[in-house]
N, C-alpha and C. Protein backbone atom coordinates (compact mmCIF):
# COMPACT_ATOMS: atom_id res chain seq x y z
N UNK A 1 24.12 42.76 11.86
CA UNK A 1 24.33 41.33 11.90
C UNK A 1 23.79 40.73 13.20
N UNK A 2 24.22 41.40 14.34
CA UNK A 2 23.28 41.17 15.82
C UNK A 2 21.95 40.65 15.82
N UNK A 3 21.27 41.64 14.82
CA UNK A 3 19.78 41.85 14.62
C UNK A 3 19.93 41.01 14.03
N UNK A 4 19.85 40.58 12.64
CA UNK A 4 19.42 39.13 12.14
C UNK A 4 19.98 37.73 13.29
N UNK A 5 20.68 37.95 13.61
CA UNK A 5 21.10 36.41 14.61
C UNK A 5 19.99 36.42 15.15
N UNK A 6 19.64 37.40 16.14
CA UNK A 6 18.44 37.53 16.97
C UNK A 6 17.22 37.31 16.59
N UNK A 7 16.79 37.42 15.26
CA UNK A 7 15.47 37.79 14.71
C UNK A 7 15.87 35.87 14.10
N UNK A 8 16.41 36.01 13.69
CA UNK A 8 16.74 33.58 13.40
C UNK A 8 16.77 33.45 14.45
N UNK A 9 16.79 33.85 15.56
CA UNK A 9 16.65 32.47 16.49
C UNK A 9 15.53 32.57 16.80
N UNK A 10 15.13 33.41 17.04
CA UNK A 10 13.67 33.31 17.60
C UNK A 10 12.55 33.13 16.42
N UNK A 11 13.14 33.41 15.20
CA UNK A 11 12.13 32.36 14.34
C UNK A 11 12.26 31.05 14.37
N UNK A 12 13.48 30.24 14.80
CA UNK A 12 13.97 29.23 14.89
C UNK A 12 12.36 28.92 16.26
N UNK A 13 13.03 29.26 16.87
CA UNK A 13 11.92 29.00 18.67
C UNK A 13 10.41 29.06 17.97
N UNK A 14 10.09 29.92 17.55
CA UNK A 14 8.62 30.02 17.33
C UNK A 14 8.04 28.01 16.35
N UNK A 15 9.16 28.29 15.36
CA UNK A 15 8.87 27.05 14.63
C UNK A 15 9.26 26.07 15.20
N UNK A 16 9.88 25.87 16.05
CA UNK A 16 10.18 24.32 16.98
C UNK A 16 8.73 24.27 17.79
N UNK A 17 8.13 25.89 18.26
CA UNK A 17 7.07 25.34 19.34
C UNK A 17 5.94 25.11 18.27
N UNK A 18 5.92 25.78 16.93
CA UNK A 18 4.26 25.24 16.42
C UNK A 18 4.52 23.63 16.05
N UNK A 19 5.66 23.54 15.54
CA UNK A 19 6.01 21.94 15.69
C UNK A 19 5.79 21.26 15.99
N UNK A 20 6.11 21.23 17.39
CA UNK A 20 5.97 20.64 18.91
C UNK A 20 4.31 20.36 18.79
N UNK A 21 4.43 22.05 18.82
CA UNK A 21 1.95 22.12 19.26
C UNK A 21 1.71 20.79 18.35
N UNK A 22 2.14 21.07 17.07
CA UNK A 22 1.33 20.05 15.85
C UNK A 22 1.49 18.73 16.11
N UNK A 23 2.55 18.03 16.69
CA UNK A 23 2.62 16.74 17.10
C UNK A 23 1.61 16.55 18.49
N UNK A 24 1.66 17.09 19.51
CA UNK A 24 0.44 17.17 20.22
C UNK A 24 -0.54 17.30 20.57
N UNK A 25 -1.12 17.78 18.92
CA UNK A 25 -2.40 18.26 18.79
C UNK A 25 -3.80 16.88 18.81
N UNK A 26 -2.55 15.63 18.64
CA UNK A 26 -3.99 14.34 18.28
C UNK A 26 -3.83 13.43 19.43
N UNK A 27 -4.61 13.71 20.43
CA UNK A 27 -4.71 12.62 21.68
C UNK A 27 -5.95 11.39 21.38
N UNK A 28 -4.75 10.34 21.14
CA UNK A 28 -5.64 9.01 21.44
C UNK A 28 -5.49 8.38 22.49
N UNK A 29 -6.72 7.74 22.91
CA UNK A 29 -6.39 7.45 24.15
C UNK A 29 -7.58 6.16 23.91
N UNK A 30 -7.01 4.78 25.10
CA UNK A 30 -7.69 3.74 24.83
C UNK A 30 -9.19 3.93 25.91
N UNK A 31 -10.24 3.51 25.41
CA UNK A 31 -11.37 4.17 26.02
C UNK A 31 -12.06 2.51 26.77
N UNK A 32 -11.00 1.52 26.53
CA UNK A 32 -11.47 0.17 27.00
C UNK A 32 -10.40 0.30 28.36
N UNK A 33 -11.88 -0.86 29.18
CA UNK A 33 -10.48 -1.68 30.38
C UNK A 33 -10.87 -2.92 30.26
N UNK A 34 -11.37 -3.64 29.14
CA UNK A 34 -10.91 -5.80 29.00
C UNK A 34 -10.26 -5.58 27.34
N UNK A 35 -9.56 -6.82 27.68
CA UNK A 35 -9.09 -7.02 26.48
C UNK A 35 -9.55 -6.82 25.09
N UNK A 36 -11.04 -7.44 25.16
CA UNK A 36 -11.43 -7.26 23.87
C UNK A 36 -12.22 -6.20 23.36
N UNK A 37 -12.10 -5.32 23.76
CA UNK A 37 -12.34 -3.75 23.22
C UNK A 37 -10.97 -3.24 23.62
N UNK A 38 -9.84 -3.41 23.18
CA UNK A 38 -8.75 -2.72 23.70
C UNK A 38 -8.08 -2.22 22.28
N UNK A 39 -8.94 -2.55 21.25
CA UNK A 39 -8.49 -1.65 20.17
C UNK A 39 -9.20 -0.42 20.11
N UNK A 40 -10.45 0.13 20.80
CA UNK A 40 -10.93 1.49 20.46
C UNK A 40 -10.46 2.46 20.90
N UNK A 41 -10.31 3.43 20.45
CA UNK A 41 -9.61 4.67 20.49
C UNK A 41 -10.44 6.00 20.51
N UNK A 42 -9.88 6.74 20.89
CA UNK A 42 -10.93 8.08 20.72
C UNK A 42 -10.20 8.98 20.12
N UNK A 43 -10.76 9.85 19.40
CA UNK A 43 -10.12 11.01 18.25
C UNK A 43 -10.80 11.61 18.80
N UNK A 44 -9.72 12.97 18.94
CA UNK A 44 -9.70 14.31 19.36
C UNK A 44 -8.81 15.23 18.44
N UNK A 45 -9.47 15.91 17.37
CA UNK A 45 -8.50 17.05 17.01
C UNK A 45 -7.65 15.76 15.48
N UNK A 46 -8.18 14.82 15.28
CA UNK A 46 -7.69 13.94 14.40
C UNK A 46 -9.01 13.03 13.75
N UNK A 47 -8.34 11.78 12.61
CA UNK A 47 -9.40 10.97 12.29
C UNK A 47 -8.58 9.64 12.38
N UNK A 48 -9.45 8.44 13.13
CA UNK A 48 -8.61 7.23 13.44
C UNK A 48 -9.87 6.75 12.52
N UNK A 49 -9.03 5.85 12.01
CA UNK A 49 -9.50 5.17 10.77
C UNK A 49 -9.44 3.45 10.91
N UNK A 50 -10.60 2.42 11.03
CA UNK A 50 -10.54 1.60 11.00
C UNK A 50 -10.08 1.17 9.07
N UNK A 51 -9.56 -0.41 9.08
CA UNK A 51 -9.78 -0.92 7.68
C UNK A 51 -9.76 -2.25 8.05
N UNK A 52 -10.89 -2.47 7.24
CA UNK A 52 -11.51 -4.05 7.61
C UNK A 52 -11.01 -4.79 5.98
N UNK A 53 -10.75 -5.82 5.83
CA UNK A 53 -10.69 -6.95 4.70
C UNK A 53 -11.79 -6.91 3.94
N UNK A 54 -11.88 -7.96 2.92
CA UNK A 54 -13.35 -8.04 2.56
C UNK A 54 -14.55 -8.73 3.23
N UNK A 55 -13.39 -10.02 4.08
CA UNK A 55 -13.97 -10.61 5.01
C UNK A 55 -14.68 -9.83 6.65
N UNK A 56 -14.45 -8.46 6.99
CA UNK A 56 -14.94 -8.20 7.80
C UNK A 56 -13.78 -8.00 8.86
N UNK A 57 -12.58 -8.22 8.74
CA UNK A 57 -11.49 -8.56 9.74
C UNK A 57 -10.26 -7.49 9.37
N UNK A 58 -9.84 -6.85 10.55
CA UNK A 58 -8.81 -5.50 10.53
C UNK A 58 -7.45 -6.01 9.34
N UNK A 59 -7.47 -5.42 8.48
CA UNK A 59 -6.29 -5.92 7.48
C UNK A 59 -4.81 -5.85 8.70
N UNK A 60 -3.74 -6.56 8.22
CA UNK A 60 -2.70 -7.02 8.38
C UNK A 60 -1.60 -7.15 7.59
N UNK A 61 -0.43 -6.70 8.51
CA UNK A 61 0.63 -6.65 7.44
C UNK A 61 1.12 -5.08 6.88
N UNK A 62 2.08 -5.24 6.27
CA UNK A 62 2.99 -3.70 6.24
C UNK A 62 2.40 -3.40 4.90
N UNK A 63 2.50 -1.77 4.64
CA UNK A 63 2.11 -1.65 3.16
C UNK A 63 0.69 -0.91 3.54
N UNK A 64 -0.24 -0.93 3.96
CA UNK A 64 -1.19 -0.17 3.92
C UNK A 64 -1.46 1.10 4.39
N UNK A 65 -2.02 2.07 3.66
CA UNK A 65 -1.67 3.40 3.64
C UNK A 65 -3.07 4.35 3.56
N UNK A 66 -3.04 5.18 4.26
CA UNK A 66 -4.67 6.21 4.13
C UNK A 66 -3.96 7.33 4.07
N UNK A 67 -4.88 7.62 2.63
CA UNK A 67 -4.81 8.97 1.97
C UNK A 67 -5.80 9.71 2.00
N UNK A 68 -5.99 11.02 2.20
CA UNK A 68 -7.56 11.65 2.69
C UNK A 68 -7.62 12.61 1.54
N UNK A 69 -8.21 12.96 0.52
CA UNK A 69 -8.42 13.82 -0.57
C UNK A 69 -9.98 14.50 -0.76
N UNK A 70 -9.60 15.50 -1.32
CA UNK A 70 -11.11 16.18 -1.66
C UNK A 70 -11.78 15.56 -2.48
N UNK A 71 -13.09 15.94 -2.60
CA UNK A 71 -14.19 15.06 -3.39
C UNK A 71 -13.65 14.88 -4.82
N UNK A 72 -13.10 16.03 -5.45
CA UNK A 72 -12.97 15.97 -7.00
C UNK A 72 -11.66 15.73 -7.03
N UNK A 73 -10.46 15.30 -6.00
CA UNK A 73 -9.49 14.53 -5.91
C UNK A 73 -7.94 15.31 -6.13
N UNK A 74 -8.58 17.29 -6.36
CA UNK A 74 -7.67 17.79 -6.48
C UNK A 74 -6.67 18.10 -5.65
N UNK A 75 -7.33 17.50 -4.28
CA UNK A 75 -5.97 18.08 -3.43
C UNK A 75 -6.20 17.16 -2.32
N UNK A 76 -4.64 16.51 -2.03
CA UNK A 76 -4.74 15.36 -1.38
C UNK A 76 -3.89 15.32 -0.55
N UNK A 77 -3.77 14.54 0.98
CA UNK A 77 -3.04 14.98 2.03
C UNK A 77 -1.82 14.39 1.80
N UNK A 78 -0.85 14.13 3.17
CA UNK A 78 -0.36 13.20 3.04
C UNK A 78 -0.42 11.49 3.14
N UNK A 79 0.55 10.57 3.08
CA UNK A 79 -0.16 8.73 3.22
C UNK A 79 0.48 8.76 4.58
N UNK A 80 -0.24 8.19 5.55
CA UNK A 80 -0.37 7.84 6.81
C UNK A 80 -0.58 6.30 6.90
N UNK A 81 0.31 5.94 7.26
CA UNK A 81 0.61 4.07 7.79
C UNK A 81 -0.57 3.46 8.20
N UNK A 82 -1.23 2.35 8.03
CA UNK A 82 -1.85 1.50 9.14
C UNK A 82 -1.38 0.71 9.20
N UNK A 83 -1.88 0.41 11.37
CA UNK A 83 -0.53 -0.33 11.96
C UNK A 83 -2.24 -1.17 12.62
N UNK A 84 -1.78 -2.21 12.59
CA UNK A 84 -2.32 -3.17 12.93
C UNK A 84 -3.99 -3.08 12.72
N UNK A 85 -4.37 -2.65 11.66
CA UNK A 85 -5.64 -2.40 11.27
C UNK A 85 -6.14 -1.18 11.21
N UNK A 86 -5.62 -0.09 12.02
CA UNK A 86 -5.87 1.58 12.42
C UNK A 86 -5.06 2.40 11.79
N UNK A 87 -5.20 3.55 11.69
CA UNK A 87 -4.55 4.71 11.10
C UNK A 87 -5.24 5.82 11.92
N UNK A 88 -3.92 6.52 12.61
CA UNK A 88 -4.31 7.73 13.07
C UNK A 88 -4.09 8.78 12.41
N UNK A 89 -5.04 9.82 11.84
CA UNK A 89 -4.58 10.78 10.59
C UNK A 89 -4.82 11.83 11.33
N UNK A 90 -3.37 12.14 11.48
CA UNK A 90 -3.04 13.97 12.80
C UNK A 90 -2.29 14.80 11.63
N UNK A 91 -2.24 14.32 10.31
CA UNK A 91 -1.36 15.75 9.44
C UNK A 91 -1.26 16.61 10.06
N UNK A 92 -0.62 17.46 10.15
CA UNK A 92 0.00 18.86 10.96
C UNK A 92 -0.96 20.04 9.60
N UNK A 93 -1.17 19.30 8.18
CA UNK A 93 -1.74 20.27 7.42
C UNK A 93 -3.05 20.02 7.34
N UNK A 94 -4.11 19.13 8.40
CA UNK A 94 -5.58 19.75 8.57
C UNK A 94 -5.76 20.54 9.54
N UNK A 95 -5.65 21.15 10.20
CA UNK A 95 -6.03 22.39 10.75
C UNK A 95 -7.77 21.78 11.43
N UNK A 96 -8.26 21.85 10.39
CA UNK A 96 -9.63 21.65 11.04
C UNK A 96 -10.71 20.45 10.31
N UNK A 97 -11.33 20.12 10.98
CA UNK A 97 -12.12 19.11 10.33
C UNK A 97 -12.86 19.36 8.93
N UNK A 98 -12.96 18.77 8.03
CA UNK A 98 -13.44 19.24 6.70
C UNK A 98 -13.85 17.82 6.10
N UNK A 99 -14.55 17.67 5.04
CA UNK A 99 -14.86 17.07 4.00
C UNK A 99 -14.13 16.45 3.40
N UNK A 100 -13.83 14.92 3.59
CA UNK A 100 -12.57 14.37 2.98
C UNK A 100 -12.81 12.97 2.99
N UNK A 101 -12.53 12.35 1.12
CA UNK A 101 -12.83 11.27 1.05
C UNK A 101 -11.32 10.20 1.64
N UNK A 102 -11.66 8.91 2.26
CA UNK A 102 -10.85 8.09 2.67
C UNK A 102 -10.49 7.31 1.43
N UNK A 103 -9.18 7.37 1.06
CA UNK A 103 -8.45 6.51 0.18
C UNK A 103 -7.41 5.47 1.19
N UNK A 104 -7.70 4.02 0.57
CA UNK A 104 -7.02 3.02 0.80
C UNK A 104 -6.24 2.66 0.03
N UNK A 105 -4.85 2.69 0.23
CA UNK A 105 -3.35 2.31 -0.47
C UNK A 105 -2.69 0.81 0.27
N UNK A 106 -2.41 -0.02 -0.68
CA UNK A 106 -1.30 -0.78 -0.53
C UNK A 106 -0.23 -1.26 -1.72
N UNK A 107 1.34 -0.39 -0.90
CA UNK A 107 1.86 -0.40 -1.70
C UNK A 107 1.68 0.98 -2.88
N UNK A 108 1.04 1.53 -2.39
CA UNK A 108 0.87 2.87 -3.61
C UNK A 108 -0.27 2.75 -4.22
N UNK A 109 -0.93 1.86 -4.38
CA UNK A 109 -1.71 1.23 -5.47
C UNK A 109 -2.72 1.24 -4.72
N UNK A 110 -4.11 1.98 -5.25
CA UNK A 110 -5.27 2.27 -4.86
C UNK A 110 -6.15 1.30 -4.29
N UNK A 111 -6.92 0.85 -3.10
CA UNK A 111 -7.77 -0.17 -3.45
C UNK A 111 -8.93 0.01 -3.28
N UNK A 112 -9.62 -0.62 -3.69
CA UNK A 112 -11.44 -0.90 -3.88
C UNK A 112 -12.14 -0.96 -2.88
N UNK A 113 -13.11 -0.16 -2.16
CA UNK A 113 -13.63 0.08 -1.07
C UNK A 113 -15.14 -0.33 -1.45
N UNK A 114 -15.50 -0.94 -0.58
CA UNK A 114 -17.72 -1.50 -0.94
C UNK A 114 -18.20 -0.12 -1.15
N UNK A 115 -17.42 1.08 -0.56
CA UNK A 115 -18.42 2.27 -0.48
C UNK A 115 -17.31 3.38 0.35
N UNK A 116 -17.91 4.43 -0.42
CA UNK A 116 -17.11 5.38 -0.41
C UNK A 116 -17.09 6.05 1.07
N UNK A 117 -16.35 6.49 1.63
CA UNK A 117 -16.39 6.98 2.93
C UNK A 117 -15.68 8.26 3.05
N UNK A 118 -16.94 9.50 3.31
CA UNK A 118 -16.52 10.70 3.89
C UNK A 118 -16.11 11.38 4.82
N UNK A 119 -15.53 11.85 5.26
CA UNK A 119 -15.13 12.81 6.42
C UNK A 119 -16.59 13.65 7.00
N UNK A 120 -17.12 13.98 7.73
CA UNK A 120 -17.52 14.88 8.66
C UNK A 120 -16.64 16.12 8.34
N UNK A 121 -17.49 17.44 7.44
CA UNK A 121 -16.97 18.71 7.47
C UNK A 121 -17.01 19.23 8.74
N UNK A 122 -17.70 19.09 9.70
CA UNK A 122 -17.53 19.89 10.79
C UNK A 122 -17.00 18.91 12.47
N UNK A 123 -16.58 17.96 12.08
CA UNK A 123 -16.48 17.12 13.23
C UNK A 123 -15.14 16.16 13.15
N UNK A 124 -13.99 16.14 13.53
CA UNK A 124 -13.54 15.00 14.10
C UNK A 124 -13.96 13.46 14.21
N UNK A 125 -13.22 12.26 13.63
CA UNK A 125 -14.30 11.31 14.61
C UNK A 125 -13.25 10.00 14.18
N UNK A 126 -14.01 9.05 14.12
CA UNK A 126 -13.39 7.36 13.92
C UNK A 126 -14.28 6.79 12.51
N UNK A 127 -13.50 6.24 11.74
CA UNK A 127 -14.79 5.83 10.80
C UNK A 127 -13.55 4.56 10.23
N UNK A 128 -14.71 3.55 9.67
CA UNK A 128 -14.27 2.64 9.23
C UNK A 128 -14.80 2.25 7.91
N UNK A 129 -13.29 1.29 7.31
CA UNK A 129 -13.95 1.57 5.82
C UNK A 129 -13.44 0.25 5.46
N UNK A 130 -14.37 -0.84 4.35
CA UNK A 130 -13.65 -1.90 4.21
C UNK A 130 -13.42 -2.54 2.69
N UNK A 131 -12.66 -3.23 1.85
CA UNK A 131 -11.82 -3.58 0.84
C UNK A 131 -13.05 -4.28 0.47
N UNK A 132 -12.98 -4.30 -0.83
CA UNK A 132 -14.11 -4.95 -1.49
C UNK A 132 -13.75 -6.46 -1.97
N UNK A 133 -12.77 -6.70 -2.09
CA UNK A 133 -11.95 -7.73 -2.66
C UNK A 133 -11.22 -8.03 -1.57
């Protein structure tokens, strides 16, 4: 009984620190000093995701959601918030940069993009994608 206490806790420890690692794994950091570049960001180890309107202008408002899925749509991440036009997508389940189409949600409900936007299989980065309607 010793032995199992011992052998749970320290599985306990191991999974609090990959935890931990996985929340620290996506450093954004603001890469401006004036105001009006003080929305760019830099991705490291993540994908920050602009979403523009149809008009050209960072959407607004609660409810919008980026979903990152494979090409043939069979396997899809989790929905990650955008907060004031951005979405930082750090899932703890990409591991590594791969091939992945950007889905736009509001409200659950899919929306219409001018053009489809892929992930970089081998790279990290920022990409922006905008509502057709």
């Amino acid at each position: 009984m010793k032995l199992f206490k011992k052998l749970a806790t320290l599985s306990m420890a191991l999974l609090f620190t990959l935890g931990l690692g996985a929340f620290a794994a996506c450093e954004v950091e603001d890469t401006a000093s004036d105001s009006t570049a003080s929305d760019s960001v830099k991705a490291e180890n993540c994908y920050v995701i602009t979403v523009l309107d149809a008009a050209g202008n960072k959407v607004s408002g609660t409810g919008y959601k980026i979903n990152l899925c494979t090409a043939d749509n069979t396997t899809c991440h989790a929905l990650v918030d955008v907060v004031d036009g951005v979405c930082v997508y750090d899932v703890a389940t990409i591991t590594a940069p791969t091939a992945l189409v950007i889905h736009v949600r509001k409200d659950y409900k899919e929306l219409e993009l001018k053009e489809t936007v892929t992930t970089k299989a081998d790279a990290w980065g920022e990409y922006t994608v905008q509502l057709k309607n």
